[in-house]
PDB file of N, CA and C in Angstrom:
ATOM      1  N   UNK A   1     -15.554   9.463  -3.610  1.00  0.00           N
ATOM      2  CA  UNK A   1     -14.723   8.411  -4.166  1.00  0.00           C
ATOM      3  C   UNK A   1     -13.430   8.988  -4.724  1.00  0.00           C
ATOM      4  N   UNK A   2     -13.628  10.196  -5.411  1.00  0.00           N
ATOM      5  CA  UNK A   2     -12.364  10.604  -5.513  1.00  0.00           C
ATOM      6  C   UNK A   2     -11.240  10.982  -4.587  1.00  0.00           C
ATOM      7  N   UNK A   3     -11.615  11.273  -3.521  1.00  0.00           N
ATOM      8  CA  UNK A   3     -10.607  11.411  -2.780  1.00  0.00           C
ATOM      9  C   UNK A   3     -10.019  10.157  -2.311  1.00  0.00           C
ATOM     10  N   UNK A   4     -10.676   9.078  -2.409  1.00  0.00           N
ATOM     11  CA  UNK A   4     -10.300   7.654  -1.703  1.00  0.00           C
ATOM     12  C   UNK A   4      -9.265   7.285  -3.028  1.00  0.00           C
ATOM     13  N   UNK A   5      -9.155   7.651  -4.270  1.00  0.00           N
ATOM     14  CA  UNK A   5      -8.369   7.368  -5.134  1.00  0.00           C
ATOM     15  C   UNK A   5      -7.478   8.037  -5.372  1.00  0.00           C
ATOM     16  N   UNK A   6      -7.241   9.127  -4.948  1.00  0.00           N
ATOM     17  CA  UNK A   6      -6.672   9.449  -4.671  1.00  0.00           C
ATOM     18  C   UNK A   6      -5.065   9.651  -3.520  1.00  0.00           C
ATOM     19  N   UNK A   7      -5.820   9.065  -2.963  1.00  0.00           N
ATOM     20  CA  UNK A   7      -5.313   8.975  -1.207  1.00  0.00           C
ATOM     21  C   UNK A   7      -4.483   7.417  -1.864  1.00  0.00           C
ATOM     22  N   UNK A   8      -5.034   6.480  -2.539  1.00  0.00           N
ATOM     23  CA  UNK A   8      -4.437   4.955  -3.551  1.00  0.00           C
ATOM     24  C   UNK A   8      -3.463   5.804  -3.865  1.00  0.00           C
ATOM     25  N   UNK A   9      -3.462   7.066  -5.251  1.00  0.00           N
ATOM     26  CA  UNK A   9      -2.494   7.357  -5.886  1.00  0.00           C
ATOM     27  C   UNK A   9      -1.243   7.681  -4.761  1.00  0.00           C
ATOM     28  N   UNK A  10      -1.865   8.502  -3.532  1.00  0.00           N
ATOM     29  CA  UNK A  10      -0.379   8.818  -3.302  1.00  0.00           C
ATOM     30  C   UNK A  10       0.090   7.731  -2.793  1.00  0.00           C
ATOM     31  N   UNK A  11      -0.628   6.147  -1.561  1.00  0.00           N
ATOM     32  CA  UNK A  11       0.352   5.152  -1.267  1.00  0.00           C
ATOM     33  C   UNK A  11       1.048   4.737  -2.235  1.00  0.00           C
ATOM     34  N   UNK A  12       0.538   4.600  -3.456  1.00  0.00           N
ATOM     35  CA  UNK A  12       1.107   4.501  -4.875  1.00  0.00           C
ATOM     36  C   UNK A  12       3.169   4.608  -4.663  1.00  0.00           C
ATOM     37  N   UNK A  13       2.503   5.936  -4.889  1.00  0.00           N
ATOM     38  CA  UNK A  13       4.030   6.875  -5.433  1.00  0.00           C
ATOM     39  C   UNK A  13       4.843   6.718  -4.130  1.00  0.00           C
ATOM     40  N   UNK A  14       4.153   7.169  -2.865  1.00  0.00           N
ATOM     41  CA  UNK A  14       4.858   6.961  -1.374  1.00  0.00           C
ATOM     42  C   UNK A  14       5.733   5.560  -1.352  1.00  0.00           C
ATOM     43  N   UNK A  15       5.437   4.084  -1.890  1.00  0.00           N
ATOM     44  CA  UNK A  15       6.114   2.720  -1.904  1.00  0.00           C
ATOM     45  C   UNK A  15       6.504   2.555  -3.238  1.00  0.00           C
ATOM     46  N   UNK A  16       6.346   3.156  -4.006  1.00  0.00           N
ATOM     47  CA  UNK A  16       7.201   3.268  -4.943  1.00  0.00           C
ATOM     48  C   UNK A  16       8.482   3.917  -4.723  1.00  0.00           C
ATOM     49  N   UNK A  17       8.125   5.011  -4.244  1.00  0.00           N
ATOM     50  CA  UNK A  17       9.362   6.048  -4.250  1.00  0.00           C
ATOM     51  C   UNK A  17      10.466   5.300  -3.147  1.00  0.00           C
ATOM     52  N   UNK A  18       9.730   4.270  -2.009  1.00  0.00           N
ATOM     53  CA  UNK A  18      10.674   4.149  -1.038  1.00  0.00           C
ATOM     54  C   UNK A  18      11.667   2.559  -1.455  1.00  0.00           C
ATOM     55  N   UNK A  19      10.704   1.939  -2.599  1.00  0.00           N
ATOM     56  CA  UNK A  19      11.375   0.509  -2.931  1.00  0.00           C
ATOM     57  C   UNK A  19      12.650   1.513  -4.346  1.00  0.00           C
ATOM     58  N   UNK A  20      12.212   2.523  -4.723  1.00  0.00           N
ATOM     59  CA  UNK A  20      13.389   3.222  -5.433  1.00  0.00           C
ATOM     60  C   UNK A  20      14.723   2.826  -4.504  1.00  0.00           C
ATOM     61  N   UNK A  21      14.209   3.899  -3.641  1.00  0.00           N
ATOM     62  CA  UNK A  21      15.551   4.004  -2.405  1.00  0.00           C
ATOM     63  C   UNK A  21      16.002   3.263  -1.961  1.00  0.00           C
ATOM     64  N   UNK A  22      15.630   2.115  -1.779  1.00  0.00           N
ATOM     65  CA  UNK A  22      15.826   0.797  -1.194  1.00  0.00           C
ATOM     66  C   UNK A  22      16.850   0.097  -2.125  1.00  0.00           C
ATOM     67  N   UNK A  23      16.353   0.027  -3.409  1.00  0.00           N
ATOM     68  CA  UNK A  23      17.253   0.021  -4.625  1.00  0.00           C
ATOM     69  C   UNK A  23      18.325   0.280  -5.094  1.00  0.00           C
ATOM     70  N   UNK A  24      18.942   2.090  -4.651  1.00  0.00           N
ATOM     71  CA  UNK A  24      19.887   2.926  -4.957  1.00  0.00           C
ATOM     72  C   UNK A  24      20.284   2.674  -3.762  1.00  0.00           C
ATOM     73  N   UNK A  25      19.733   2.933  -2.590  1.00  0.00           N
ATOM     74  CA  UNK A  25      20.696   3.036  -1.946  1.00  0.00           C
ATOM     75  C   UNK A  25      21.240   1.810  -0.761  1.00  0.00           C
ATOM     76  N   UNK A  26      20.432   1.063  -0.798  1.00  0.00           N
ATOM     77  CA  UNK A  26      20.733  -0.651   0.249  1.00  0.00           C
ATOM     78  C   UNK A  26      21.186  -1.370  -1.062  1.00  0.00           C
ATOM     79  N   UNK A  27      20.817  -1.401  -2.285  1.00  0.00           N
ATOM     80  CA  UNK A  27      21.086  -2.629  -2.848  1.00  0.00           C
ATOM     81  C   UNK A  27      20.238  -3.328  -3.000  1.00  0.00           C
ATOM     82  N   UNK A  28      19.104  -3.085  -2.925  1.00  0.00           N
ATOM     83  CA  UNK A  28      17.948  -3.946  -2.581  1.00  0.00           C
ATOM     84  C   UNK A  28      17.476  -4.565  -4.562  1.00  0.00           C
ATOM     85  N   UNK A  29      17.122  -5.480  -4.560  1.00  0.00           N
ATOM     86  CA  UNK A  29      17.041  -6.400  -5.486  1.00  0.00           C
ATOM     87  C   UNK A  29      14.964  -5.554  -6.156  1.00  0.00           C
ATOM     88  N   UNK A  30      15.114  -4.995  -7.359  1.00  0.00           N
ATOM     89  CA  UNK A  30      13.862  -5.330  -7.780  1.00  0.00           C
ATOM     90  C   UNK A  30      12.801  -6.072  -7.236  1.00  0.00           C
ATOM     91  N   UNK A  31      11.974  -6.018  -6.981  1.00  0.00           N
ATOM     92  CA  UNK A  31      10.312  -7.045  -6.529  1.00  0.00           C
ATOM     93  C   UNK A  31       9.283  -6.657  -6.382  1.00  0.00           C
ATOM     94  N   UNK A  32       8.474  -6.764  -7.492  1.00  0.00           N
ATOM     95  CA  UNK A  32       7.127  -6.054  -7.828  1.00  0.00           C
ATOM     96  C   UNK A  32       6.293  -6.195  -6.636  1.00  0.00           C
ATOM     97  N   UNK A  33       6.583  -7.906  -5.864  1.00  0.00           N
ATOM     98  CA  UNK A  33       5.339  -8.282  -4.769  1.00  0.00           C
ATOM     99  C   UNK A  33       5.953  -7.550  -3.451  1.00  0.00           C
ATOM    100  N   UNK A  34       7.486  -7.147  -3.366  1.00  0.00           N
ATOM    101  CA  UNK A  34       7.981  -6.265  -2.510  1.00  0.00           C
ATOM    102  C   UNK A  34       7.221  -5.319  -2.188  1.00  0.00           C
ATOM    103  N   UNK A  35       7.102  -4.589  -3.574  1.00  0.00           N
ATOM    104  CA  UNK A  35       6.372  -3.365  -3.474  1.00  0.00           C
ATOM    105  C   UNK A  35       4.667  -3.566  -3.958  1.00  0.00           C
ATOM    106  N   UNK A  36       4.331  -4.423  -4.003  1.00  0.00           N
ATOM    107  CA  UNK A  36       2.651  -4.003  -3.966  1.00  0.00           C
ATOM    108  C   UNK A  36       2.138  -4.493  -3.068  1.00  0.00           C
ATOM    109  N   UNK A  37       2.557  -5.189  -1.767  1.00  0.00           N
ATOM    110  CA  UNK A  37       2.474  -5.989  -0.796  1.00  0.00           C
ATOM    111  C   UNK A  37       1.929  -5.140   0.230  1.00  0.00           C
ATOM    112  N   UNK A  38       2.848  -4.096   0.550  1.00  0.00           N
ATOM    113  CA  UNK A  38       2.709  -3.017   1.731  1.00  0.00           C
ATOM    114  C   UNK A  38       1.978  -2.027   1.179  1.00  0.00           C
ATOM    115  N   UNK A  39       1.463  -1.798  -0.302  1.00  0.00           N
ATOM    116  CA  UNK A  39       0.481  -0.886  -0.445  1.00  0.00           C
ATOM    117  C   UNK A  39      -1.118  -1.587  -0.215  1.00  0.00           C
ATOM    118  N   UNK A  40      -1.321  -2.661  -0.734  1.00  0.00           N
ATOM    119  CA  UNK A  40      -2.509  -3.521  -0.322  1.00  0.00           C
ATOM    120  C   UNK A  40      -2.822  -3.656   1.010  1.00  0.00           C
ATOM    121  N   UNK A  41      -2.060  -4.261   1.732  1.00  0.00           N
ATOM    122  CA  UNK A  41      -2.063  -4.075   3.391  1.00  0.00           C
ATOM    123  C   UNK A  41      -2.544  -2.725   3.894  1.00  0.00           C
ATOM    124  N   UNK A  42      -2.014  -1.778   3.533  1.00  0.00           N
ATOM    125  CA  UNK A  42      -1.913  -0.275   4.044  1.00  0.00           C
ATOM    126  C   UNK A  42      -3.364  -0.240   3.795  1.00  0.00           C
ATOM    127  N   UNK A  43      -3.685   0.197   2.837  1.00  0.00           N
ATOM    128  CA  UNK A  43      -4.651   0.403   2.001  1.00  0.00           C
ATOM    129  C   UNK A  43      -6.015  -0.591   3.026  1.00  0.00           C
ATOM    130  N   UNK A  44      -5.803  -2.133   2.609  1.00  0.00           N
ATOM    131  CA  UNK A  44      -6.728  -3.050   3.687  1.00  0.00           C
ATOM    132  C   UNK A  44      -7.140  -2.281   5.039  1.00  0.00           C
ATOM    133  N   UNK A  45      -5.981  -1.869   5.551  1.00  0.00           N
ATOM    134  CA  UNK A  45      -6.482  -2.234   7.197  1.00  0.00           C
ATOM    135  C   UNK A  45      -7.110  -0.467   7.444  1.00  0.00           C
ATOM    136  N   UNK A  46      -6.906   0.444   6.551  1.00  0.00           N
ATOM    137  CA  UNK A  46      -7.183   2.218   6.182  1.00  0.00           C
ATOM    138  C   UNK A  46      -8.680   1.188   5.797  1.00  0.00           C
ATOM    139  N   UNK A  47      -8.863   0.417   5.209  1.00  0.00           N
ATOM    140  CA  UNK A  47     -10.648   0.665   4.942  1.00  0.00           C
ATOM    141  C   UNK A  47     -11.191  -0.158   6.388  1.00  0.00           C
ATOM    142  N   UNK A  48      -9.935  -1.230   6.765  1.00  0.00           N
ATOM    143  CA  UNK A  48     -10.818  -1.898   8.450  1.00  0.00           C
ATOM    144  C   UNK A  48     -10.864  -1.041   9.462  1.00  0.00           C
ATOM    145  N   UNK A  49     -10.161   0.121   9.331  1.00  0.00           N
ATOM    146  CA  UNK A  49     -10.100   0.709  10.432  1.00  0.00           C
ATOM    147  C   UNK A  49     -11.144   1.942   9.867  1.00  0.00           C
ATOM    148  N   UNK A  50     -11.965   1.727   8.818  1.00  0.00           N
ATOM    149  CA  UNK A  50     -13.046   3.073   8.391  1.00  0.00           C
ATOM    150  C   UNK A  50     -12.914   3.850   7.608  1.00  0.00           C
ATOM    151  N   UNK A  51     -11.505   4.299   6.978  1.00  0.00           N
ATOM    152  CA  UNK A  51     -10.888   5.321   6.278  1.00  0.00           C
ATOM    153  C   UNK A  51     -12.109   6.145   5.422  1.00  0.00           C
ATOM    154  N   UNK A  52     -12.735   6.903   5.989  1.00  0.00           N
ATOM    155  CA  UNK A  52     -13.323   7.929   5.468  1.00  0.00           C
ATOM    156  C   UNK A  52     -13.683   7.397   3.599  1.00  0.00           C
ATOM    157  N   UNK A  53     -12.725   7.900   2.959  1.00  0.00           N
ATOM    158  CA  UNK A  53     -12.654   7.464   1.490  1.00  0.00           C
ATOM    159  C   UNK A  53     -12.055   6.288   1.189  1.00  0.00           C
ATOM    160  N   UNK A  54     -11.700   5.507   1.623  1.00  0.00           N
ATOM    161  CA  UNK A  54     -11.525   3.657   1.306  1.00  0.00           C
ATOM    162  C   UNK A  54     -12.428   2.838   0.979  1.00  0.00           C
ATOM    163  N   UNK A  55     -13.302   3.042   2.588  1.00  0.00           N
ATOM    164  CA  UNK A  55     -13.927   2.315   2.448  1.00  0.00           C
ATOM    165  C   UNK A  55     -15.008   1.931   1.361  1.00  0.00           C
ATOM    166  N   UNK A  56     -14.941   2.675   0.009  1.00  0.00           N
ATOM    167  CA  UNK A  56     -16.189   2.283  -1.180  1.00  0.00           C
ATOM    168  C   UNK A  56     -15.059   2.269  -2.018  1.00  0.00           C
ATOM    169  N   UNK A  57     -13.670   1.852  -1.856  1.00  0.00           N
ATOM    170  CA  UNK A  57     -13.005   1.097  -2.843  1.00  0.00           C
ATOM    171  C   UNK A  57     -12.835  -0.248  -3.019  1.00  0.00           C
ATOM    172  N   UNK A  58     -12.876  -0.998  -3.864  1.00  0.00           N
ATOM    173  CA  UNK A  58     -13.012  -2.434  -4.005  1.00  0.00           C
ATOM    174  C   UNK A  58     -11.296  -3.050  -4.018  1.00  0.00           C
ATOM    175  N   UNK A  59     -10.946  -3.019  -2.393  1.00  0.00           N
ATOM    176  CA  UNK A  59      -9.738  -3.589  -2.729  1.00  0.00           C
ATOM    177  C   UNK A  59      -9.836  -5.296  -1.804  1.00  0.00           C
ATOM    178  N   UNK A  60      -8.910  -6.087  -2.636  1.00  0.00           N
ATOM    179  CA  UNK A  60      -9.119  -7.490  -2.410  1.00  0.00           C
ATOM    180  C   UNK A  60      -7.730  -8.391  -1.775  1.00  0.00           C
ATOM    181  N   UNK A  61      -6.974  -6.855  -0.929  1.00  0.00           N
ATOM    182  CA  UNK A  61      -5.996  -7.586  -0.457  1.00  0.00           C
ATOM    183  C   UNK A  61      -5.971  -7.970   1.388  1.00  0.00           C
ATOM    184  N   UNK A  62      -5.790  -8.763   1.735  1.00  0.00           N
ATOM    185  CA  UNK A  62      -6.023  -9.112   2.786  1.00  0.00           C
ATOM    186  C   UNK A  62      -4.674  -8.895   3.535  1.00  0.00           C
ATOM    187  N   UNK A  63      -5.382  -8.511   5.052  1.00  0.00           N
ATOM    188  CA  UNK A  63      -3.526  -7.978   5.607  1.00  0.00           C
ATOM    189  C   UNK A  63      -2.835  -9.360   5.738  1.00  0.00           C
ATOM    190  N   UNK A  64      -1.701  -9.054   5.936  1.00  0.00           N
ATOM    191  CA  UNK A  64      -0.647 -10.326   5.829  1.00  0.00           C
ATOM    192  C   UNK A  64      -0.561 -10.574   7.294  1.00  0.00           C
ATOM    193  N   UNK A  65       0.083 -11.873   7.732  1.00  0.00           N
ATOM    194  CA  UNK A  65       0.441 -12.275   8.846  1.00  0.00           C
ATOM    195  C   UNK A  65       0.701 -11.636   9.440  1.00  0.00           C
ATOM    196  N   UNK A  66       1.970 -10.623   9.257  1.00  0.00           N
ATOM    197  CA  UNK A  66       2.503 -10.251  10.441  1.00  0.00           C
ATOM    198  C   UNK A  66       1.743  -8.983  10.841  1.00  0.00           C
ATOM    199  N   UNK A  67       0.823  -8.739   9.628  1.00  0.00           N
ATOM    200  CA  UNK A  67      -0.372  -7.595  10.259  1.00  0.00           C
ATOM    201  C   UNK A  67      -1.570  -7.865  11.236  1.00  0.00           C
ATOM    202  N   UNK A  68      -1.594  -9.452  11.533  1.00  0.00           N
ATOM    203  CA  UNK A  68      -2.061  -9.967  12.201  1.00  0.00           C
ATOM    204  C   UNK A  68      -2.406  -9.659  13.772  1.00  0.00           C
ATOM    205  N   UNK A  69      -3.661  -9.331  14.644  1.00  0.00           N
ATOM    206  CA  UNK A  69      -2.932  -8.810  15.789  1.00  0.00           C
ATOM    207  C   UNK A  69      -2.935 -10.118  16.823  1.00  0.00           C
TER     208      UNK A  69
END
């Protein structure tokens, strides 16, 4: 389990760090659901597709539409 929380911490910092940049350097407007949107998804479809350490994390986000296949 720790490594599966791990592997959270870094999508964490990884969409954090990139809605930074997005910020500084496009102009891009603040948005919390911006950025926790594509870590939930990520995260979702890493435990549908098996992810080794995901899958015994309790996450409750469902992929979005356009993750749709």
């Amino acid at each position: 389990m720790a490594k599966g929380i791990r592997l959270l911490i870094t999508l964490n910092f990884w969409h954090i760090w990139k809605h930074r940049n997005a910020r500084i350097f496009d102009g891009a407007r603040p948005d919390c659901e911006a950025l926790t949107e594509p870590i939930l998804n990520l995260a979702s479809l890493w435990q549908l597709a098996e992810a080794k350490n995901l899958r015994k994390l309790p996450l409750y986000a469902q992929p979005t539409e356009a993750m749709q296949p």
